[in-house]
Protein backbone atom coordinates (compact mmCIF):
# COMPACT_ATOMS: atom_id res chain seq x y z
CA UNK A 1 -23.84 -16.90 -24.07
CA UNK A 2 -23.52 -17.06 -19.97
CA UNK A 3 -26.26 -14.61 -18.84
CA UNK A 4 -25.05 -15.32 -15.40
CA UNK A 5 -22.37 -17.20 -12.99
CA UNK A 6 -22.82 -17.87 -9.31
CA UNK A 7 -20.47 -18.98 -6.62
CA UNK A 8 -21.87 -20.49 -3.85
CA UNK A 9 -19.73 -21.97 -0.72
CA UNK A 10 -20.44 -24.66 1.14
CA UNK A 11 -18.88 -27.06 3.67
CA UNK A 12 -19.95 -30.88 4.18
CA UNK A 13 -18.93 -33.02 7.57
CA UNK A 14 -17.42 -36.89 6.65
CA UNK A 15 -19.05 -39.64 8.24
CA UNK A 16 -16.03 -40.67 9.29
CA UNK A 17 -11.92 -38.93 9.34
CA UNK A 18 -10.69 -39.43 5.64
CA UNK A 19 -7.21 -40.83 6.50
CA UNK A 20 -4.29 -41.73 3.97
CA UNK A 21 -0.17 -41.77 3.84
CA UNK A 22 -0.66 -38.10 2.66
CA UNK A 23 -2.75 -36.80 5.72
CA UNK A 24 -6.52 -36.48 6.16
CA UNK A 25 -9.52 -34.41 6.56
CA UNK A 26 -12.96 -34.34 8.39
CA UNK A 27 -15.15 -31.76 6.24
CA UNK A 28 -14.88 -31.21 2.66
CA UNK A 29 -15.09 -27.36 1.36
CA UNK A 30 -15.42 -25.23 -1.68
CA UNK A 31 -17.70 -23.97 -3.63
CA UNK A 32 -20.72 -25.10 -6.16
CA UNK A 33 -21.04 -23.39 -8.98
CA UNK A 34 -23.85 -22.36 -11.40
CA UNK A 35 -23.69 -20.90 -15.05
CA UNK A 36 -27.10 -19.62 -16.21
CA UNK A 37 -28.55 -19.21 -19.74
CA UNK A 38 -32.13 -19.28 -21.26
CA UNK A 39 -33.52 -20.57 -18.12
CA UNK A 40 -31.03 -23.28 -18.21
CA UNK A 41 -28.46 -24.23 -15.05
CA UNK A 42 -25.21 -26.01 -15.30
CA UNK A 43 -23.17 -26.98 -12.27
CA UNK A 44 -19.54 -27.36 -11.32
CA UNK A 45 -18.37 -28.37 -7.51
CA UNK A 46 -14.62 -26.60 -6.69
CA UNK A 47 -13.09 -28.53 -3.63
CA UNK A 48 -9.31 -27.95 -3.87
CA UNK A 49 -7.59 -30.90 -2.26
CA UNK A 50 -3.91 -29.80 -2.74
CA UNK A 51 -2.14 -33.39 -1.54
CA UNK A 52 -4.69 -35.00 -4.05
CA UNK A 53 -2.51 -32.30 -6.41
CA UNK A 54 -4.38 -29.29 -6.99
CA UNK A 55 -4.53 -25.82 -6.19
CA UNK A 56 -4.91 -24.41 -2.31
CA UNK A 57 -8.18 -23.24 -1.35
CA UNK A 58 -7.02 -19.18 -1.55
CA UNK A 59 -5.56 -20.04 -5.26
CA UNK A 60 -8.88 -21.35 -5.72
CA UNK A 61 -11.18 -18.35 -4.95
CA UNK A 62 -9.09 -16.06 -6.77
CA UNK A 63 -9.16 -18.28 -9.84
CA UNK A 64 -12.72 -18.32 -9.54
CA UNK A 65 -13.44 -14.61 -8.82
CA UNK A 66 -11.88 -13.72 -12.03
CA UNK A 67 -13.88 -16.21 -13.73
CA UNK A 68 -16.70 -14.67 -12.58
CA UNK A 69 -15.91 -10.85 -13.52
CA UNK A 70 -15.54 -11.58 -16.89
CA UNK A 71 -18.33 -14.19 -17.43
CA UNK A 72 -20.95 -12.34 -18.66
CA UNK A 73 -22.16 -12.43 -22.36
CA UNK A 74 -19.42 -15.12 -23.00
CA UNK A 75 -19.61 -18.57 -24.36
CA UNK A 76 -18.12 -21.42 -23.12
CA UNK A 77 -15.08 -21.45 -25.32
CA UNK A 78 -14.22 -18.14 -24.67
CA UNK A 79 -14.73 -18.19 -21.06
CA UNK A 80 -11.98 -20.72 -20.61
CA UNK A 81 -9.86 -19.60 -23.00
CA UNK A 82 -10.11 -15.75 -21.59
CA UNK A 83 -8.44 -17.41 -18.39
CA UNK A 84 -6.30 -19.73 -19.39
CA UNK A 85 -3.39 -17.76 -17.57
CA UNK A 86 -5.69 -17.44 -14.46
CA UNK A 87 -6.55 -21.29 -14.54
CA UNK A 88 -3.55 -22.40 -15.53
CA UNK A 89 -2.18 -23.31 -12.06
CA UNK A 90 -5.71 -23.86 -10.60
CA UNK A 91 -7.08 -27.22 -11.78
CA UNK A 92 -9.81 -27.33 -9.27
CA UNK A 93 -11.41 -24.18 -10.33
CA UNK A 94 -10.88 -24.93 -14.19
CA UNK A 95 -12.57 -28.58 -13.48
CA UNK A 96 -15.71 -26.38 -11.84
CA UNK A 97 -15.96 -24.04 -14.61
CA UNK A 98 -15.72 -26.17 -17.65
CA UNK A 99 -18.40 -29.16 -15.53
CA UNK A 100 -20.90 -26.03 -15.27
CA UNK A 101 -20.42 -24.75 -18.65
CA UNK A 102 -20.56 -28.36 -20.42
CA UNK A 103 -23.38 -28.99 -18.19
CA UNK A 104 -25.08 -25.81 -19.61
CA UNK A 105 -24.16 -27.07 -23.13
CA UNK A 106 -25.12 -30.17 -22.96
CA UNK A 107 -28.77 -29.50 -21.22
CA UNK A 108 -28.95 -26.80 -24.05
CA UNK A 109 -28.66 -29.46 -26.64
CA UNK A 110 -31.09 -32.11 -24.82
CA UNK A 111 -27.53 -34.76 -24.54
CA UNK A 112 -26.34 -36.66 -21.34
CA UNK A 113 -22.49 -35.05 -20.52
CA UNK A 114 -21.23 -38.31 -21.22
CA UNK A 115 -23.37 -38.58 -25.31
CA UNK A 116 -21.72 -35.00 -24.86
CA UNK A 117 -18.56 -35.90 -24.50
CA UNK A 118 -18.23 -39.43 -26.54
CA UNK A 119 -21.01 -40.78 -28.88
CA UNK A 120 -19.67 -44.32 -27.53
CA UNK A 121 -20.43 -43.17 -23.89
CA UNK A 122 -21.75 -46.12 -21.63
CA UNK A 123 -25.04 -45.54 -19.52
CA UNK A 124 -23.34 -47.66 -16.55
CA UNK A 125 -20.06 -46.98 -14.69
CA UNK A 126 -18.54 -49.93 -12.39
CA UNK A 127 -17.31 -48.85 -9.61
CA UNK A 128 -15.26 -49.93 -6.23
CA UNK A 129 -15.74 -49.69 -2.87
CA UNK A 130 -14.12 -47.61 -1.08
CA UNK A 131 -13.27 -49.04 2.19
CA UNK A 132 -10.71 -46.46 3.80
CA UNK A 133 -8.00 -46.99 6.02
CA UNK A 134 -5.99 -50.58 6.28
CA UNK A 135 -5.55 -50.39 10.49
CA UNK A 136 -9.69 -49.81 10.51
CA UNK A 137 -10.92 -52.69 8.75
CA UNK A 138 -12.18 -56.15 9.98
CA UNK A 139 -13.19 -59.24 7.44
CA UNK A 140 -16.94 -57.96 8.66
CA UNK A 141 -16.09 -55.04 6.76
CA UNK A 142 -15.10 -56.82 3.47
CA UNK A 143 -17.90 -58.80 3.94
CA UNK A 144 -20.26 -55.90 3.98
CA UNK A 145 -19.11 -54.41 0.73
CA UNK A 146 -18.69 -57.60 -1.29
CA UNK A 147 -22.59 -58.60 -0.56
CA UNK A 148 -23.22 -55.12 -1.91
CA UNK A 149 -22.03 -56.26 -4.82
CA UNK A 150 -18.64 -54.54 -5.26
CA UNK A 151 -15.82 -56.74 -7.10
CA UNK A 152 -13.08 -54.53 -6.16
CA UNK A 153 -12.07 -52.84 -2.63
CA UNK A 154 -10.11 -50.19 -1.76
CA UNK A 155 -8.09 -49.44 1.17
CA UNK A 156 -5.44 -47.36 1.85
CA UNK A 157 -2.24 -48.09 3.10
CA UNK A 158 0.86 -46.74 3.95
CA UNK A 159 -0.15 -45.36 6.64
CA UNK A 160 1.30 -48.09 9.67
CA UNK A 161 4.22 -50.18 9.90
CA UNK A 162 4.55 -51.87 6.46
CA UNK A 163 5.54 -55.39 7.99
CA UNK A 164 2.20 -54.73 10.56
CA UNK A 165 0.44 -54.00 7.21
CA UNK A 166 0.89 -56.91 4.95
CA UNK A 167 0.30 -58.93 8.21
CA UNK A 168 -3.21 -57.28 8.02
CA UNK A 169 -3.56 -57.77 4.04
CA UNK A 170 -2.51 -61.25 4.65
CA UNK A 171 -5.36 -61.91 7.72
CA UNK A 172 -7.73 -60.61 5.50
CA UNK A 173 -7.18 -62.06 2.55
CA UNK A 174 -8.03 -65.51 4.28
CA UNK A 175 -11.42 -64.20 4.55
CA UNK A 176 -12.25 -62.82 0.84
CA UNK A 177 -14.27 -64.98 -1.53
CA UNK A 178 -12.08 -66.05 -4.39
CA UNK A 179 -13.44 -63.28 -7.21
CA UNK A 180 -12.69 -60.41 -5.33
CA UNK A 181 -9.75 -58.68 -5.44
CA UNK A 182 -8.27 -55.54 -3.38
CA UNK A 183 -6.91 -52.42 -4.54
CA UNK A 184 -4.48 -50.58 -2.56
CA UNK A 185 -3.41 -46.87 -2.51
CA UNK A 186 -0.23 -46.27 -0.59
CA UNK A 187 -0.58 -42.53 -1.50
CA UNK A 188 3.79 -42.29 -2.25
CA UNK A 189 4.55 -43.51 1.33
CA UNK A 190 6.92 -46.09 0.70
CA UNK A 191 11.30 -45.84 -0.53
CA UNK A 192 11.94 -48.48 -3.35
CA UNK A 193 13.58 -50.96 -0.99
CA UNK A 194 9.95 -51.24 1.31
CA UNK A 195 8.33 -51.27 -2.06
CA UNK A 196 10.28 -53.81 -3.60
CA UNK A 197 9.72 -56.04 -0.11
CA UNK A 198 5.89 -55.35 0.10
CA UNK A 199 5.06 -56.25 -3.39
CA UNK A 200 7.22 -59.47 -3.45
CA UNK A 201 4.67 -60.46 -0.09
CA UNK A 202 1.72 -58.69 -2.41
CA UNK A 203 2.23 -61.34 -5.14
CA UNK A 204 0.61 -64.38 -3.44
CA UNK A 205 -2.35 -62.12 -2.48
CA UNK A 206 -5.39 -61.31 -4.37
CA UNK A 207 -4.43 -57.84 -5.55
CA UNK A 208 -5.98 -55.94 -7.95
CA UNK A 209 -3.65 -53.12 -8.22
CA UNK A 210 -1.17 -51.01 -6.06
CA UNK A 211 -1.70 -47.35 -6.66
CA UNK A 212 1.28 -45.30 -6.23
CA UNK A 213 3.90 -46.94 -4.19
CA UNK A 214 6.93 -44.55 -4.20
CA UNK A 215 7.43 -41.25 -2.21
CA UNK A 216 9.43 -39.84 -4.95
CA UNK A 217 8.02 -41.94 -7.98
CA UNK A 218 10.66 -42.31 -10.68
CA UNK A 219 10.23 -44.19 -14.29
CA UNK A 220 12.60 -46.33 -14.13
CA UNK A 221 12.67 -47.55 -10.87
CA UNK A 222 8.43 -47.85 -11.32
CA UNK A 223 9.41 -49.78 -14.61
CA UNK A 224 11.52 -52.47 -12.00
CA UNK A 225 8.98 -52.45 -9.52
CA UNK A 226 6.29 -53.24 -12.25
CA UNK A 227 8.48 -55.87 -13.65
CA UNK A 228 8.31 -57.68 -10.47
CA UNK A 229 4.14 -57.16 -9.57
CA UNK A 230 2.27 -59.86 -10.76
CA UNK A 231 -0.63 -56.92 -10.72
CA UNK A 232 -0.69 -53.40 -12.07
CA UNK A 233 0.78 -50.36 -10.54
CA UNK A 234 -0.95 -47.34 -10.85
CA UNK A 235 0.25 -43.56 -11.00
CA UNK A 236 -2.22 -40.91 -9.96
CA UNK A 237 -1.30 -37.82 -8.07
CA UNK A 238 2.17 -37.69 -9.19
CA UNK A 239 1.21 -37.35 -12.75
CA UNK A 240 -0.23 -33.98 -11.17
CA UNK A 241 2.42 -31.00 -12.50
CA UNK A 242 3.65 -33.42 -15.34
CA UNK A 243 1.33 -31.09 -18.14
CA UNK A 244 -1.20 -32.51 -20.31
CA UNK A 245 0.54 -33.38 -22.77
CA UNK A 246 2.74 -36.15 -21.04
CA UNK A 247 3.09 -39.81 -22.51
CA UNK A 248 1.51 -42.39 -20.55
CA UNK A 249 3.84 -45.15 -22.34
CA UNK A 250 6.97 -43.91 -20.04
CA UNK A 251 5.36 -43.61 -16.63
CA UNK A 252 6.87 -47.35 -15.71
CA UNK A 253 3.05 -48.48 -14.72
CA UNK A 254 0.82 -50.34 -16.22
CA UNK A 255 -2.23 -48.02 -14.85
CA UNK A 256 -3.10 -44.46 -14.15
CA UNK A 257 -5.66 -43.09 -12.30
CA UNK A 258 -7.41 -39.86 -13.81
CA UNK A 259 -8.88 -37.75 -11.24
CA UNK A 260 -10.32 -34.88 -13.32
CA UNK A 261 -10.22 -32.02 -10.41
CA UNK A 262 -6.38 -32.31 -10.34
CA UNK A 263 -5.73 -32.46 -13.97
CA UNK A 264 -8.05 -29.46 -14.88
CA UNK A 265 -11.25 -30.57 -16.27
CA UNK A 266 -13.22 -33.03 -18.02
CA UNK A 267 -11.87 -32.81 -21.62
CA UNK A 268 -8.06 -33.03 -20.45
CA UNK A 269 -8.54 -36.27 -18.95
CA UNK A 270 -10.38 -37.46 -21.81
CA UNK A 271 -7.91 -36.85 -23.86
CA UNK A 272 -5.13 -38.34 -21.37
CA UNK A 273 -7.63 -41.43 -21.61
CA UNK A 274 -7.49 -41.75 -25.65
CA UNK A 275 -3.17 -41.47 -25.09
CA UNK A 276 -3.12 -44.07 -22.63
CA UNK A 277 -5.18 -47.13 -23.94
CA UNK A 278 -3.94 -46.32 -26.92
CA UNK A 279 -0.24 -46.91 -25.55
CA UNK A 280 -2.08 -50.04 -23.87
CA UNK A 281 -2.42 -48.43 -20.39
CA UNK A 282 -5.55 -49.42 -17.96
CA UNK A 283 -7.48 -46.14 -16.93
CA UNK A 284 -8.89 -45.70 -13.56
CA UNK A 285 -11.30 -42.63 -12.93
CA UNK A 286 -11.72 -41.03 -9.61
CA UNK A 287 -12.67 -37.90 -7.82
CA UNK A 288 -11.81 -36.33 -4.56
CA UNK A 289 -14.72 -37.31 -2.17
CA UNK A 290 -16.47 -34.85 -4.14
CA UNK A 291 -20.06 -33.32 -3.55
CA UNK A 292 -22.69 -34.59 -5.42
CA UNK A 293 -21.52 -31.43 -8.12
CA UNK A 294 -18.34 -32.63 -8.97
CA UNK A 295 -19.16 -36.90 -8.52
CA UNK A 296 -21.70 -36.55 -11.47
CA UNK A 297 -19.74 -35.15 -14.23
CA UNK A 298 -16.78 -37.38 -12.92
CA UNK A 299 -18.91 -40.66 -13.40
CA UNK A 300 -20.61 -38.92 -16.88
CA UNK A 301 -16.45 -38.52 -17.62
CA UNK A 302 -15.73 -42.05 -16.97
CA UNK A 303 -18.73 -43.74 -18.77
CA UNK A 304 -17.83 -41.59 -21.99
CA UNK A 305 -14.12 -42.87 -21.19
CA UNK A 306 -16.04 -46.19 -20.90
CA UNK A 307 -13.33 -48.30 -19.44
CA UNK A 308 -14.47 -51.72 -18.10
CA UNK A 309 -12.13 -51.44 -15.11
CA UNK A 310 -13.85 -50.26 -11.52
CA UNK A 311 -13.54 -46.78 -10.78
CA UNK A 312 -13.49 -44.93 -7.96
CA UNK A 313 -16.79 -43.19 -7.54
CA UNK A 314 -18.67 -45.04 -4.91
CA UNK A 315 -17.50 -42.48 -2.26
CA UNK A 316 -21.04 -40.47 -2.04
CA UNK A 317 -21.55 -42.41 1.43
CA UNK A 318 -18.75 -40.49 2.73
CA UNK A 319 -20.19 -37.36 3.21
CA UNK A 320 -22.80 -36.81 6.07
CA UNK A 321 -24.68 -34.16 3.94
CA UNK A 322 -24.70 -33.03 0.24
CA UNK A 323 -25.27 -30.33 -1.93
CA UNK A 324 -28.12 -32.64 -4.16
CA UNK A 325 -28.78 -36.40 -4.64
CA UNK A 326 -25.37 -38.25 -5.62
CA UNK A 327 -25.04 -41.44 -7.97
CA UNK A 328 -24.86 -44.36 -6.22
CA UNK A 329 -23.56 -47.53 -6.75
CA UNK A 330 -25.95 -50.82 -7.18
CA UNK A 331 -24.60 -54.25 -7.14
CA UNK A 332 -21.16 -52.28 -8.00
CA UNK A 333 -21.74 -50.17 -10.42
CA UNK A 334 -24.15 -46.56 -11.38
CA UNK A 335 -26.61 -46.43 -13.58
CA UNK A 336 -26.80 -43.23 -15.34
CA UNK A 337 -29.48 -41.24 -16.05
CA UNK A 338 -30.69 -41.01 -19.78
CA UNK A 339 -31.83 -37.36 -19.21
CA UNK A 340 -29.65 -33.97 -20.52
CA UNK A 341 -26.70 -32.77 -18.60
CA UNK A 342 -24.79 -34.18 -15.71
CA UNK A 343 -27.50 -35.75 -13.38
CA UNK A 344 -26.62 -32.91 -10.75
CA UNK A 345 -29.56 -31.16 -9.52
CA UNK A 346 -28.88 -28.90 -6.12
CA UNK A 347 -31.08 -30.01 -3.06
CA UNK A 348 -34.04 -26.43 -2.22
């Protein structure tokens, strides 16, 4: 039973602007979260990012105020299901909850999240880097991440001119050794007829994958564009508001990227996970430039999901200050811990 649940705001500066076709953001806020039992903690980190696809920030508190009234002398189970109206159109504050509760449960029982969640769990995670915006980068900059090991980059797009941009992609491409590859995000910025023209001049480059290239993404008309990649597309935030229950075989993409704060918690996107490689989809996982609170039970959720594809969890750099010590990534990928619960232990 919860004996007791905190809520705790906080606000962390970026290094740097966080830019991308959708807008972008300096300081990341919301609020870590702590459910206490036996002398046990578990944590949860609620962040709303509502053009990533969840909830707004006031949705948010509300969500997790009521959580919080009716916590006490409550397990887990009956917790979330006590407020599934309440959570129900607040994905950010669900994804808290049920990371600080498993947490709890899975530090009760002396199991890593991830030996929590799957007994097939892996104890490392490769990862990308996670280079930003396109009009900010230089071939130093590629250079830098590749002799850090990474296999994969990311860099956002969408964001410029899309002739000016593959001109860029193209300039830097001349400077990447041959095994790495680049995956770009254009965050829904593009009509069908750009799309169509940038991914015919995409196909001679080495690109790993093209996440989300349509402002109003459509089935069928991903289905054409995938038919003419020679690399994956990827859905992510417009699979946001599509319910859990979707089927990843008719999203017209041969990827989809599973950011667990925007589809409501761990064991949703798990389950999205099992649907789509069974339907022979590649699974991506990725978080929100989350605080060290919500990156570890993301990367514990993608080892258990334990696809060999880089995700996107190398982003701890980001942030100027945390709420704890983050994972981070060595010679591309993290290296779990082999102790109970997430990882996530809050800084004094």
């Amino acid at each position: 039973m919860i004996e007791r649940l905190q809520v705790r705001p906080y606000e962390l500066p970026l290094r740097r602007a966080w830019a991308s076709a959708r807008g972008g953001f300096a300081r990341r806020r919301g609020w870590l979260i702590q459910a206490s039992a036996e002398g046990l903690h578990g944590y949860g980190d609620c962040a709303p990012l509502p053009a990533a696809g969840t909830e707004t920030s006031e949705a948010a508190w509300e969500a997790l105020c009521q959580a919080r009234a009716c916590a006490l002398s409550r397990s887990a189970d009956t917790l979330l299901e006590s407020l599934a109206r309440e959570l129900a159109t607040a994905p950010a504050a669900r994804f808290a909850l049920e990371c600080a509760l498993l947490d709890l449960a899975s530090r009760r029982r002396g199991l890593p999240l991830r030996r929590w969640l799957s007994d097939s769990a892996r104890d490392e995670v490769p990862v990308n880097a996670l280079l930003g915006a396109l009009g900010t980068l230089v071939p130093a900059d590629l250079q830098t991440a590749c002799d850090a090991g990474f296999r994969v980059l990311k860099i956002k797009v969408g964001i410029h001119d899309p002739t000016a941009e593959l001109k860029h992609l193209v300039d830097l491409a001349r400077h990447l050794p041959s095994d790495i590859g680049l995956r770009l995000d254009a965050n829904g910025a593009w009509e069908p007829d750009v799309a169509r023209r940038l991914i015919d001049g995409l196909n001679s480059l080495p690109i790993e994958s093209l996440e989300e290239p349509l402002r109003n993404p459509d089935s069928e008309m991903l289905t054409r564009l995938q038919a003419g990649a020679a690399f994956p597309l990827a859905r992510d935030e417009s699979l946001h508001g599509l319910g859990t229950d979707l089927d990843p075989a008719t999203l017209g993409v041969r990827r989809i990227v599973l950011k667990p704060a925007a589809l409501g918690g761990l064991a949703r996107a798990l389950a999205l996970s099992a649907r789509a490689r069974a339907a022979g989809i590649e699974v991506v996982v990725t978080g929100l430039v989350d605080s060290a609170a919500g990156l570890w039970p993301t990367a514990q959720l993608a080892a258990a999901i334990g696809s060999p594809i880089p995700h996107g969890l190398a982003t701890a750099d980001w942030l100027a200050a945390d709420l704890g010590p983050a994972p981070r990534p060595r010679l591309g990928q993290i290296d779990l811990p082999r102790t109970a619960g997430s990882g996530f232990e809050p800084s004094p």
